[in-house]
Each structure stands twice: as C-alpha cells, then as structure tokens.
N, C-alpha and C. Protein backbone atom coordinates (compact mmCIF):
# COMPACT_ATOMS: atom_id res chain seq x y z
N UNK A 1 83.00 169.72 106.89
CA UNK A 1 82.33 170.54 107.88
C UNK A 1 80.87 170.71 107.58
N UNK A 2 79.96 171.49 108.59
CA UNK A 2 78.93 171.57 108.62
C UNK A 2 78.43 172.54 107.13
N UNK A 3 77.53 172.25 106.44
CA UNK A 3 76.89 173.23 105.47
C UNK A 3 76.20 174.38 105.74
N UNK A 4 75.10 174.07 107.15
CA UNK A 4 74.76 174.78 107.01
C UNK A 4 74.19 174.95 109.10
N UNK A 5 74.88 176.26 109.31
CA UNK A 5 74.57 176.21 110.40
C UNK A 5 73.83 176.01 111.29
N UNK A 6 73.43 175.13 112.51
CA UNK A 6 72.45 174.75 112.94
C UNK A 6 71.15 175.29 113.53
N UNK A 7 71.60 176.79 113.47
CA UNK A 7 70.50 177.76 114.11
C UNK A 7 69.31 178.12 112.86
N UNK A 8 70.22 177.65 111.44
CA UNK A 8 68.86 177.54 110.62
C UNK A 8 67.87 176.85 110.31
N UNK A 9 68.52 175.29 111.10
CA UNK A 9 67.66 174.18 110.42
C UNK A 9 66.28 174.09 111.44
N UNK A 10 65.10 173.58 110.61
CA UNK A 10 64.42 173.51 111.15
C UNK A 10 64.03 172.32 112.49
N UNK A 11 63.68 173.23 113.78
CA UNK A 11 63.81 172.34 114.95
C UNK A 11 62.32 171.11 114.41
N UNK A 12 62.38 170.29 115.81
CA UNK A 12 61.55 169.31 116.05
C UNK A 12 59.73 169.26 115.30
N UNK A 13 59.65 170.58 115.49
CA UNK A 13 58.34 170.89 115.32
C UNK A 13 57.85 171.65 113.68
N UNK A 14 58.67 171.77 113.30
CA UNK A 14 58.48 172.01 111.61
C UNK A 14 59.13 170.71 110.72
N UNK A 15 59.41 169.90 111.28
CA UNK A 15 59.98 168.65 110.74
C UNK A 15 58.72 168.06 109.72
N UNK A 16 58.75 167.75 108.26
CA UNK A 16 57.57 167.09 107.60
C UNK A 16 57.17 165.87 108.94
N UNK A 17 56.42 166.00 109.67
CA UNK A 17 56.18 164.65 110.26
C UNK A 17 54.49 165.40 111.10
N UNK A 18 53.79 163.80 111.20
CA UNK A 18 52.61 164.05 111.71
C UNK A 18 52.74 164.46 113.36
N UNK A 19 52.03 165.14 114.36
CA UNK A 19 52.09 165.31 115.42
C UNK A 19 52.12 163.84 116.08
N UNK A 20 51.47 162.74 115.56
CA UNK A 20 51.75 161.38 116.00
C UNK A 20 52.82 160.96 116.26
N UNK A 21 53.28 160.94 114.81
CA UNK A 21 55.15 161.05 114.78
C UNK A 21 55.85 162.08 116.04
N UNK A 22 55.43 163.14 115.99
CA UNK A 22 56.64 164.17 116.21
C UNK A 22 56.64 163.84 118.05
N UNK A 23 55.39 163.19 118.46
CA UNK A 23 54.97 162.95 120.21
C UNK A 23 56.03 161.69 120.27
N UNK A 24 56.42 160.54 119.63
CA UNK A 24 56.86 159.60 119.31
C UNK A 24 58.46 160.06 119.73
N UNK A 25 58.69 160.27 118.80
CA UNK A 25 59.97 161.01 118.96
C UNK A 25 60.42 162.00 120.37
N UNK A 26 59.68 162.54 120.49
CA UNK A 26 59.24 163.25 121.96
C UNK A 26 59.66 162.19 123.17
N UNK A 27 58.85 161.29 122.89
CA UNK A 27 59.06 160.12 124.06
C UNK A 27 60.39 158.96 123.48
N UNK A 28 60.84 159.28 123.06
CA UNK A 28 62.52 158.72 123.18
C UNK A 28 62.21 157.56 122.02
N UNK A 29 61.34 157.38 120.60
CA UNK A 29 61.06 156.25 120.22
C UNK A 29 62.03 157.04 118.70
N UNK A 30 62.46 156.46 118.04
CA UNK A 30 63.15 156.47 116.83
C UNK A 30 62.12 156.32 115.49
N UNK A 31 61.77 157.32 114.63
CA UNK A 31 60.47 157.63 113.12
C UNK A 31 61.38 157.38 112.08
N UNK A 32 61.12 156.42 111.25
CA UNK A 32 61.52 156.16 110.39
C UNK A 32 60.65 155.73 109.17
N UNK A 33 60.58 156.25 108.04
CA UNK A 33 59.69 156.45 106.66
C UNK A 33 60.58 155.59 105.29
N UNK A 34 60.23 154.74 104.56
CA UNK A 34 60.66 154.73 103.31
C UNK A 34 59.69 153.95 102.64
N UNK A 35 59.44 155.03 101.48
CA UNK A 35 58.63 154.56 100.13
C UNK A 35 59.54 154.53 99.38
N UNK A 36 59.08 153.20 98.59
CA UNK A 36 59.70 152.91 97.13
C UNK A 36 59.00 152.33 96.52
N UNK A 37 58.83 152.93 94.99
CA UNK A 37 58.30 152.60 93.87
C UNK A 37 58.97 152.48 93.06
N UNK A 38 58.67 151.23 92.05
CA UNK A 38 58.84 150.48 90.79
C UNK A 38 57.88 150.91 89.92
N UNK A 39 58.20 151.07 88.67
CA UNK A 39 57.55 151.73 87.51
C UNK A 39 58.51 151.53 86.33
N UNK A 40 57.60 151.98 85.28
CA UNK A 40 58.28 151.73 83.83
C UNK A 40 58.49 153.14 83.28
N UNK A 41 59.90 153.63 83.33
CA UNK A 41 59.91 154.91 82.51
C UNK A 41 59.37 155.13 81.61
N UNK A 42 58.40 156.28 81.77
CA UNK A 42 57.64 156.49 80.80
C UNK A 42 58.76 157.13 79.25
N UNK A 43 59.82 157.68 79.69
CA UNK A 43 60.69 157.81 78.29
C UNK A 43 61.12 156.74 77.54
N UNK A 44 61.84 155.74 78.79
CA UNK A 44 62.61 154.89 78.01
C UNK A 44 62.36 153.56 78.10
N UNK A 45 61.02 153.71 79.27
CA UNK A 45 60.50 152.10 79.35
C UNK A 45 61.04 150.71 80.04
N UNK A 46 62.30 151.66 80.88
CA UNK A 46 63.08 150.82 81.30
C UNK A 46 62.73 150.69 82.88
N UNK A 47 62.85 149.48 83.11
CA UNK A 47 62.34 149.73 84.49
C UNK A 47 62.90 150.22 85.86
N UNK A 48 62.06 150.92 86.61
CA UNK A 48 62.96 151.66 87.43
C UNK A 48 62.23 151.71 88.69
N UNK A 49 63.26 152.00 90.10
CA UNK A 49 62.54 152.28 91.03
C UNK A 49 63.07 153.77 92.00
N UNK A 50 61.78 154.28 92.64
CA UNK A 50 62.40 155.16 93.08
C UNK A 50 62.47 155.05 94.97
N UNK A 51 63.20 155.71 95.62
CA UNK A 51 63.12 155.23 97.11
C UNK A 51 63.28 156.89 97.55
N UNK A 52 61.84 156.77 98.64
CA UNK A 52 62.33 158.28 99.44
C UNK A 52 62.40 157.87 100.64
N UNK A 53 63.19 158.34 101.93
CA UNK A 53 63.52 158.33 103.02
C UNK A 53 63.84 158.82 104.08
N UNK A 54 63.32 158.90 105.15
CA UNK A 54 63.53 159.95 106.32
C UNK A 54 63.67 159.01 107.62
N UNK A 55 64.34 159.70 108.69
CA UNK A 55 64.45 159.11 109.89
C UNK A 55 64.98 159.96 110.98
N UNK A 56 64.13 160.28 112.24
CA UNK A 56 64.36 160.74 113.08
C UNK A 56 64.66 160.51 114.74
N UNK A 57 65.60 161.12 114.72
CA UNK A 57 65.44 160.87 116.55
C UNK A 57 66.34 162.00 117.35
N UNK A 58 65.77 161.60 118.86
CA UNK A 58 66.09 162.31 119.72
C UNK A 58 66.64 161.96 120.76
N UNK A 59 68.23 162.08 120.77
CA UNK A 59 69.13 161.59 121.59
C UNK A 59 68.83 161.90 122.96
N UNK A 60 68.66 161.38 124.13
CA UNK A 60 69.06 161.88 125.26
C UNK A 60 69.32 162.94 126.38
N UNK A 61 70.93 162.86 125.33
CA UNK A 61 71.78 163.82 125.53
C UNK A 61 71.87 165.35 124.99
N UNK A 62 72.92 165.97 124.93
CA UNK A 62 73.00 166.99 124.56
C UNK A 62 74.06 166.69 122.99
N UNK A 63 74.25 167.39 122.09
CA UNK A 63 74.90 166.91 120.99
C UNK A 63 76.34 166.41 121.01
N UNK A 64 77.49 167.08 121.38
CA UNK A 64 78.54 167.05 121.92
C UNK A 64 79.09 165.55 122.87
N UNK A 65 77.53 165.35 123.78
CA UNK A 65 77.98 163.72 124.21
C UNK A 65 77.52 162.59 123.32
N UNK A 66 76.22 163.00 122.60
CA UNK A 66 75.51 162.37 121.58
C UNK A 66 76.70 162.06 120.30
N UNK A 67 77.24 162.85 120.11
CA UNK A 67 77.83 162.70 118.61
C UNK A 67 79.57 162.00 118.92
N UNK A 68 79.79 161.89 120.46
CA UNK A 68 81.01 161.01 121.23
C UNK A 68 80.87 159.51 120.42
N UNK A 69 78.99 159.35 120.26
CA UNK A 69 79.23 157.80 120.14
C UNK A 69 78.55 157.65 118.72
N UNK A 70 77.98 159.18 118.23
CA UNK A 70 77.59 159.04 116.80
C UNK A 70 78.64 158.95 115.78
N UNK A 71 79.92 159.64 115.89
CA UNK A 71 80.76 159.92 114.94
C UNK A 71 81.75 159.13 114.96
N UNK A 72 82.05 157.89 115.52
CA UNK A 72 82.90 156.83 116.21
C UNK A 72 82.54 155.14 114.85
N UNK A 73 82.32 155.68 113.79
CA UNK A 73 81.68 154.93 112.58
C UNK A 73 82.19 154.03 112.36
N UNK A 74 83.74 153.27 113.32
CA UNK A 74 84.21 152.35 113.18
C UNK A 74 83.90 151.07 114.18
N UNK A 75 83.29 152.09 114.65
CA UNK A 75 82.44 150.93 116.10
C UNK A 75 81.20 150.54 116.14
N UNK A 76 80.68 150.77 114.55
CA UNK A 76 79.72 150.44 114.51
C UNK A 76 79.24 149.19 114.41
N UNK A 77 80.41 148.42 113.97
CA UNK A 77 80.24 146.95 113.86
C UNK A 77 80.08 146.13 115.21
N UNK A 78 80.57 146.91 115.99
CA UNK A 78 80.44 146.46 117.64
C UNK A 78 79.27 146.76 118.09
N UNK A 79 78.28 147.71 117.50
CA UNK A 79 77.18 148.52 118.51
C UNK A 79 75.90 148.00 117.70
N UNK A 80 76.18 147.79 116.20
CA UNK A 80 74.86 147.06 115.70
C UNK A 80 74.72 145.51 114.95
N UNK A 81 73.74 144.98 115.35
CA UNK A 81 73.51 143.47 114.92
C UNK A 81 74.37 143.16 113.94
N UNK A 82 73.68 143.59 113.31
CA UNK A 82 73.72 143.21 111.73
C UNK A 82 75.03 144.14 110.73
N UNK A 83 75.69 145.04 111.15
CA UNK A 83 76.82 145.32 110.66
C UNK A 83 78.12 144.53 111.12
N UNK A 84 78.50 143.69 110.23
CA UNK A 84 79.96 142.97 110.44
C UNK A 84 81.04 143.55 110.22
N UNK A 85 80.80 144.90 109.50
CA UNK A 85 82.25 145.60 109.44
C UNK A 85 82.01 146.84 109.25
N UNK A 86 82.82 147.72 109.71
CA UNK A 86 82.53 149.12 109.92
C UNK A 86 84.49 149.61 109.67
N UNK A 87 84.11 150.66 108.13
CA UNK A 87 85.63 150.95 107.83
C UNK A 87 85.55 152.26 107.60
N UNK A 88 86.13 153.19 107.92
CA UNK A 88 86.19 154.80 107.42
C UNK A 88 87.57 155.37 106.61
N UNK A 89 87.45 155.66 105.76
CA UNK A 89 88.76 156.26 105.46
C UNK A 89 88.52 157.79 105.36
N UNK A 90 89.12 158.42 106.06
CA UNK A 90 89.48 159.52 106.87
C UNK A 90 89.65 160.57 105.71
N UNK A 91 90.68 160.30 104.77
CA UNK A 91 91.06 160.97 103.82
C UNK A 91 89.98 161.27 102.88
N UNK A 92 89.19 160.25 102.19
CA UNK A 92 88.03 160.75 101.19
C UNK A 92 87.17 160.54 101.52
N UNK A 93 86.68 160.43 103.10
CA UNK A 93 85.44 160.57 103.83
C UNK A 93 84.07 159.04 103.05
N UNK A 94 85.17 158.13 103.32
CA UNK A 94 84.39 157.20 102.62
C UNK A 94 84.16 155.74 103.88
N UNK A 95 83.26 155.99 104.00
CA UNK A 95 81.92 154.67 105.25
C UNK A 95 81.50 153.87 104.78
N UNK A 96 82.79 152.45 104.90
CA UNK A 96 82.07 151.35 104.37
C UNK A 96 81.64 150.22 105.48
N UNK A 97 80.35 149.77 104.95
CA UNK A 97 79.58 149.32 106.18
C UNK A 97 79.01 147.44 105.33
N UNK A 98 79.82 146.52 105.71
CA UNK A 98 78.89 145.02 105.49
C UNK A 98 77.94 145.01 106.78
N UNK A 99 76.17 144.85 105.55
CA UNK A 99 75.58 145.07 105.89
C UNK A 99 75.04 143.28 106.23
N UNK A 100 74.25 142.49 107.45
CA UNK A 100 73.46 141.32 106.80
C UNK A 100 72.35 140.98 107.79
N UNK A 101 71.41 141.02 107.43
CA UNK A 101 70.24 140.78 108.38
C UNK A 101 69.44 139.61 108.07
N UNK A 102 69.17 138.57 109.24
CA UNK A 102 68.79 137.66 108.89
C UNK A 102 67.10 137.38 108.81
N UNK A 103 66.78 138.78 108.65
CA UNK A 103 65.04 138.98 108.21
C UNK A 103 65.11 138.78 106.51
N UNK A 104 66.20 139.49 105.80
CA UNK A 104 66.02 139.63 104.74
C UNK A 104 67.16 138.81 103.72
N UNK A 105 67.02 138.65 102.42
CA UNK A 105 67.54 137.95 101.61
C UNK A 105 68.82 138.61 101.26
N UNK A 106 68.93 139.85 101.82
CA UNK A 106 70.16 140.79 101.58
C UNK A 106 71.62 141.24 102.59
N UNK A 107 72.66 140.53 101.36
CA UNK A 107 73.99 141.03 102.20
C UNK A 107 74.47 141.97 101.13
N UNK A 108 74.77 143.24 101.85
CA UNK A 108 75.33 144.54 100.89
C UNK A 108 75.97 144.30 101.62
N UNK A 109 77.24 145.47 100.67
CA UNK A 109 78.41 146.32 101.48
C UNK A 109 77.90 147.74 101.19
N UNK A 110 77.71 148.53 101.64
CA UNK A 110 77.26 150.17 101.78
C UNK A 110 78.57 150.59 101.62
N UNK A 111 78.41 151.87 100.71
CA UNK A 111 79.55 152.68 100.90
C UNK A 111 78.80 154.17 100.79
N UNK A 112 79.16 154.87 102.18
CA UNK A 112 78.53 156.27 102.17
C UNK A 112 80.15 157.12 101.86
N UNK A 113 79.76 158.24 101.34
CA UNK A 113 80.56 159.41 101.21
C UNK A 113 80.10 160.41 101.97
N UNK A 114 80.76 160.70 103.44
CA UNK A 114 80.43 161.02 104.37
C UNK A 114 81.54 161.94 105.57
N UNK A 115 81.46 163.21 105.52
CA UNK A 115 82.40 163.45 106.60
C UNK A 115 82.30 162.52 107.72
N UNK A 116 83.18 162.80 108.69
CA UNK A 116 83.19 162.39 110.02
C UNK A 116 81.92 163.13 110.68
N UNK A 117 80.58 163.31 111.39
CA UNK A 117 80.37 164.45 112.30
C UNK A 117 80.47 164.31 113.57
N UNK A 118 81.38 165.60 113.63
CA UNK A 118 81.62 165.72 115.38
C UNK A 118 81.00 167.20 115.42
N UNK A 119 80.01 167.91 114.77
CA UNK A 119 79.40 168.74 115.82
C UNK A 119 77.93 169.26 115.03
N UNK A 120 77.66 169.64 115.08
CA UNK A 120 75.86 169.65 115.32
C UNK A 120 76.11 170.65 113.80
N UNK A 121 74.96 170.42 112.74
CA UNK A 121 75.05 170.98 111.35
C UNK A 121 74.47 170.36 110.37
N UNK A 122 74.31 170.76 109.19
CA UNK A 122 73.83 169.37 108.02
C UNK A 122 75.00 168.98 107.29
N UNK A 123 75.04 167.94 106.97
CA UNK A 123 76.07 167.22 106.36
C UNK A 123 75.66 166.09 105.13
N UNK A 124 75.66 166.65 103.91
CA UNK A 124 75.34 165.42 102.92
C UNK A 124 76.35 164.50 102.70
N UNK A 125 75.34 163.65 101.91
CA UNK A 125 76.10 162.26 101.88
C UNK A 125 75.61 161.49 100.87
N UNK A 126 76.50 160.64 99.94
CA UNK A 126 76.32 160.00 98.81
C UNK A 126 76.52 158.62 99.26
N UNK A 127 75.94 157.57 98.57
CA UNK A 127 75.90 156.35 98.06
C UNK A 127 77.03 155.80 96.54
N UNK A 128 78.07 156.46 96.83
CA UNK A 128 78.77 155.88 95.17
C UNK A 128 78.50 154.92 94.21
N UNK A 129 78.51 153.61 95.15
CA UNK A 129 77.90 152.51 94.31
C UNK A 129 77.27 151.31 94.73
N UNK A 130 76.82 150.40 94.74
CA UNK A 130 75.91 149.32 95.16
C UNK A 130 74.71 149.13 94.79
N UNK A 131 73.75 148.68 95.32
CA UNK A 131 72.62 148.45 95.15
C UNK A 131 72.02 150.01 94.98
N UNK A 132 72.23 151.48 95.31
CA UNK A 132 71.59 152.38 95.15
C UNK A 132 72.16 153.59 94.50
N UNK A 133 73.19 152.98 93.86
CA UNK A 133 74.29 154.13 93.44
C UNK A 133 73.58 155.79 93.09
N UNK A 134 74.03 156.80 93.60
CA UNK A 134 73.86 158.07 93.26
C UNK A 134 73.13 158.64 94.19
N UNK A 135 72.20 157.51 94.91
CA UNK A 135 71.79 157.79 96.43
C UNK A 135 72.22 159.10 96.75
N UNK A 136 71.49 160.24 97.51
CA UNK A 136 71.48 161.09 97.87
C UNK A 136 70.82 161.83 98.79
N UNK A 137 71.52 162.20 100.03
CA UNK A 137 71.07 162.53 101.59
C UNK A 137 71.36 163.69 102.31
N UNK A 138 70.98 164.04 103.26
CA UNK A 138 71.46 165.04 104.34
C UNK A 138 71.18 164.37 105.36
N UNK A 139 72.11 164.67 106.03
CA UNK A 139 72.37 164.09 107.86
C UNK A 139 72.34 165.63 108.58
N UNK A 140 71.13 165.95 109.48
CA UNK A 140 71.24 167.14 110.51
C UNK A 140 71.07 166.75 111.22
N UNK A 141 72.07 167.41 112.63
CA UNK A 141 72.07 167.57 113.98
C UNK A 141 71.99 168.38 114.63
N UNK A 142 70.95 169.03 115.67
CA UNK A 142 71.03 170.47 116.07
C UNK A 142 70.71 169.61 117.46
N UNK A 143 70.42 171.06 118.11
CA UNK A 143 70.33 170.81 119.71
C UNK A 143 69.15 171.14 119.96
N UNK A 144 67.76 170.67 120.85
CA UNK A 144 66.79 170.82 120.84
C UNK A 144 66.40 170.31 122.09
N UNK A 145 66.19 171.95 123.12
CA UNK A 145 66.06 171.65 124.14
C UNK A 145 67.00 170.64 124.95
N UNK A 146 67.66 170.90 125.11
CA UNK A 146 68.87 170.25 126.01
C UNK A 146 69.18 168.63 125.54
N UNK A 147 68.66 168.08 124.17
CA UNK A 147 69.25 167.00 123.94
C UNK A 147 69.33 167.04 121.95
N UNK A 148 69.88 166.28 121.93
CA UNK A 148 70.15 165.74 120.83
C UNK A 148 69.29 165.37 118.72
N UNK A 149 68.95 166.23 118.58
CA UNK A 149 67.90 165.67 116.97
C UNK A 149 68.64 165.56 116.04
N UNK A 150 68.31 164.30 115.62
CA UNK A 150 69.47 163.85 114.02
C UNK A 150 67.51 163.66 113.14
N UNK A 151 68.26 164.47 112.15
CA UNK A 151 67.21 163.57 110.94
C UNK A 151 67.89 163.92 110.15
N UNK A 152 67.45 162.70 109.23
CA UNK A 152 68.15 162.13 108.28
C UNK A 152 67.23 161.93 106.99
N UNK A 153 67.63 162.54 105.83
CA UNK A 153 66.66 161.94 104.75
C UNK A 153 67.39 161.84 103.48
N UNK A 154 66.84 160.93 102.14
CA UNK A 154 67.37 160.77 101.32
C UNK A 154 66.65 160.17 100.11
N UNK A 155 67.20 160.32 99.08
CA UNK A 155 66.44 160.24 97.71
C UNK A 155 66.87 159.58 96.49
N UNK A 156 66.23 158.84 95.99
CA UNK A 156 67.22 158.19 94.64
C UNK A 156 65.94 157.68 93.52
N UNK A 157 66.55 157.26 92.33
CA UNK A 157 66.55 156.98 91.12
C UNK A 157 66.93 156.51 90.51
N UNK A 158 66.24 155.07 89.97
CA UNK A 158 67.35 154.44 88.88
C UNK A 158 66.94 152.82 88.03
N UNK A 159 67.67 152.57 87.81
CA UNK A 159 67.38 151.12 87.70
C UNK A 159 66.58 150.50 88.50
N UNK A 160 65.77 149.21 87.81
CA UNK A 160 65.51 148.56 89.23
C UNK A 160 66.32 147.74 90.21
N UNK A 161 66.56 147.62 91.25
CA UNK A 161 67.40 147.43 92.08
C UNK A 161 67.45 146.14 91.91
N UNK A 162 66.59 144.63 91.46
CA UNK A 162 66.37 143.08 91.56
C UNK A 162 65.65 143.04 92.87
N UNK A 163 65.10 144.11 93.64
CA UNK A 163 64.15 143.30 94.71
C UNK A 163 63.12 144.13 94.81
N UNK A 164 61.97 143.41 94.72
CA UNK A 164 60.43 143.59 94.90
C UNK A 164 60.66 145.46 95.91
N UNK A 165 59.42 146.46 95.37
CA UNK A 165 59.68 147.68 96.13
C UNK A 165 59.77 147.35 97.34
N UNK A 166 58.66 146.43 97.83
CA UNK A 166 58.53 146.12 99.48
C UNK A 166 59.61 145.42 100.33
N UNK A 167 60.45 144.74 99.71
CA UNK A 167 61.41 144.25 100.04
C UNK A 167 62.18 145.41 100.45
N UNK A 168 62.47 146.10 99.30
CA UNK A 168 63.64 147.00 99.48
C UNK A 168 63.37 148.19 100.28
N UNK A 169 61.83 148.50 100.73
CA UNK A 169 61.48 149.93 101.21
C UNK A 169 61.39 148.73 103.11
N UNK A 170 61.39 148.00 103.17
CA UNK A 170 61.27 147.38 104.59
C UNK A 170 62.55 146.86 105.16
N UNK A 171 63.45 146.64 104.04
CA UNK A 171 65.25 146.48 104.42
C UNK A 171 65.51 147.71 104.71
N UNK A 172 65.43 148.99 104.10
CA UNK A 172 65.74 150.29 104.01
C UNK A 172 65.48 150.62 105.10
N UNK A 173 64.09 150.84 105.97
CA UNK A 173 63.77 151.36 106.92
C UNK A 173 64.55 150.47 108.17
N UNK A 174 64.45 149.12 108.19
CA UNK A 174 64.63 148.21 109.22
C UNK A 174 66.59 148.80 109.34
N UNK A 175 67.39 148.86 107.86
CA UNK A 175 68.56 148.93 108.39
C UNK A 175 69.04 150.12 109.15
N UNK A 176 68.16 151.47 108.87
CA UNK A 176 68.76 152.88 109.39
C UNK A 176 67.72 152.78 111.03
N UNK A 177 66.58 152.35 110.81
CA UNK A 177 66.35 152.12 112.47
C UNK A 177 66.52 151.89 112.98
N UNK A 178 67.09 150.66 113.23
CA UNK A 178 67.87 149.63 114.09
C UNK A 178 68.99 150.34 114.78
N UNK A 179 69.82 150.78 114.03
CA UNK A 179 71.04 151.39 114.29
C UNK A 179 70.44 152.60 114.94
N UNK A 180 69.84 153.43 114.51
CA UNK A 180 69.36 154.54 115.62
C UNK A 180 68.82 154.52 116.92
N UNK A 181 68.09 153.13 116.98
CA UNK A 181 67.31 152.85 117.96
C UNK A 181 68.88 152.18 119.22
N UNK A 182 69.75 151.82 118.54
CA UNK A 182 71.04 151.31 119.85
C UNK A 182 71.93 152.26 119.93
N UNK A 183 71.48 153.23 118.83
CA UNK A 183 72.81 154.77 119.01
C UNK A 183 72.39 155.61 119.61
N UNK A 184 70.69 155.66 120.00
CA UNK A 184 69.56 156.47 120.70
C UNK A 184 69.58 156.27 121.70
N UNK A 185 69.39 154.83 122.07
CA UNK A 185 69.18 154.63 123.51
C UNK A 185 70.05 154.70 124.32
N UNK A 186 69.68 154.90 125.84
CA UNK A 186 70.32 156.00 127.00
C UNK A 186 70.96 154.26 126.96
N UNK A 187 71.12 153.27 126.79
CA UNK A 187 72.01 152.33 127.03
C UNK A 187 73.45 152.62 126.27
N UNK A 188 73.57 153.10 125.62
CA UNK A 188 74.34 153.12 124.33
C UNK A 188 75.11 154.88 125.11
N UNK A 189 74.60 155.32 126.37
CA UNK A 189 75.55 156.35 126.36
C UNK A 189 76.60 156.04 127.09
C-alpha cells in the first residue's frame, strides 16, 4: 500500500524541477533527468559509479483511469518497444522486465521490488540485483488538477557497472522515458 498519503506529497509546482521543465510537463511532454558518475573511492580506491534519477509526467487523465493502464505491469511487454517480457509475481511484489534497445549495447533483465499501484500514494521500490543492485526509488502518484502526476526518482551506489557513465546515464533516461511517454500518451488510454 501507499506510504504516504497523497495529500502530503508535494504537487506539480514544488517538484525539484526548473519552470522550463515544470511548463513541459504542463503541456503533456514526459522530464526525465539522470546523472551518473564514475570515480575512485576515495576509501578504498575501488572504482565506482554513482546514478541519480528523476522522471516526470502528467497523465491526461484522472488517476483511477491513469493507473487502469499504469498498474497492468504485465502488459508492458505489449505497450513498450523494447520490453520483451513483462512478469509480476503478485506474492513478493517482484517486476521482472527483459529489457533490449537497439540504440544501446545493452540487454538486462530488471528486477524491481514493487507493489502493484492501483491508487494514487508513494510507493518505494528496489532493484535486488543486476546491473544496479540496491538501487533505490519512490514512485508517487497524486491527482493534480483533474489529471494524473507520477514522479519517479531514484538513487544508487556501487561498483562500477562495465559501461562508460554516459552510456549508462543515456540508457537510464532513454529506458524510463520511453515507457512513460506510451503510458502518457492520450493514445495509450
């Protein structure tokens, strides 16, 4: 269930985002952010990268019809390019997603730890293992003005992953946009 009720989270307009951004979003376009840096631990010298991430949008709809085709995580393999398989197991809230895009050198399998959401709230979510293991997120949905705001952000640490930061901060953004941009659009209702 939801963490934390939706009348606390902050609406559209206190969102970290520039007024550029936030007009963007306004006009039905999908904001999506990821930096990642590579560096040498300064403790242990080992090399490491870090990835931060955000992504926003504004459904349409109202949440309730919005989240008909958001929370449906097994159809995702039907609704986006580049996901070939879309599996949920119900019981330990676990979203596994083969990922493959033919921009980039990368085929994952994603595994989120993830309720189902069917109604408007924040909801975290882990990365167990893969390429970003320990990965760590919140998914909010509130209602804003008669339609729909998901943002989404997330944070990690660790090893270096084997691909250049830019690689991995332009797969990152390209894979959670994409999918927002065909789960966003009024085609997709």
């Amino acid at each position: 269930g939801a963490v934390i009720p939706e009348q606390q989270i902050q609406p559209l307009a206190k969102l970290p985002i520039s007024g550029t951004a936030r007009a963007k979003i306004l006009a039905g376009e999908v904001y999506a952010s990821c930096k990642v840096e590579s560096f040498a631990d300064p403790l242990t010298g080992q090399n490491t990268q870090k990835l931060n991430f955000k992504i926003i949008g504004l459904h349409p709809r109202n949440c309730p019809r919005a989240l008909r085709v958001i929370s449906q995580y097994e159809t995702f393999k039907d609704k986006i390019d580049f996901v070939t398989r879309s599996d949920y197991d119900e019981k330990v809230g676990l979203l596994t997603l083969a990922v493959e895009h033919g921009l980039f050198p990368i085929k994952l399998l994603v595994k989120f730890n993830i309720p189902r959401i069917t109604t408007p709230g924040e909801y975290p979510y882990t990365f167990p293992t893969g390429i970003l293991p320990g990965l760590k997120g919140h998914i909010r949905l509130f209602e804003e003005s008669g339609r729909c705001l998901f943002y989404t952000d997330a944070s990690w640490r660790g090893s270096y992953s084997g691909y250049p930061s830019a690689i991995l901060s332009l797969f990152a953004e390209t894979a959670a946009k994409a999918p927002m941009e065909k789960i966003f659009l009024p085609a997709s209702l």
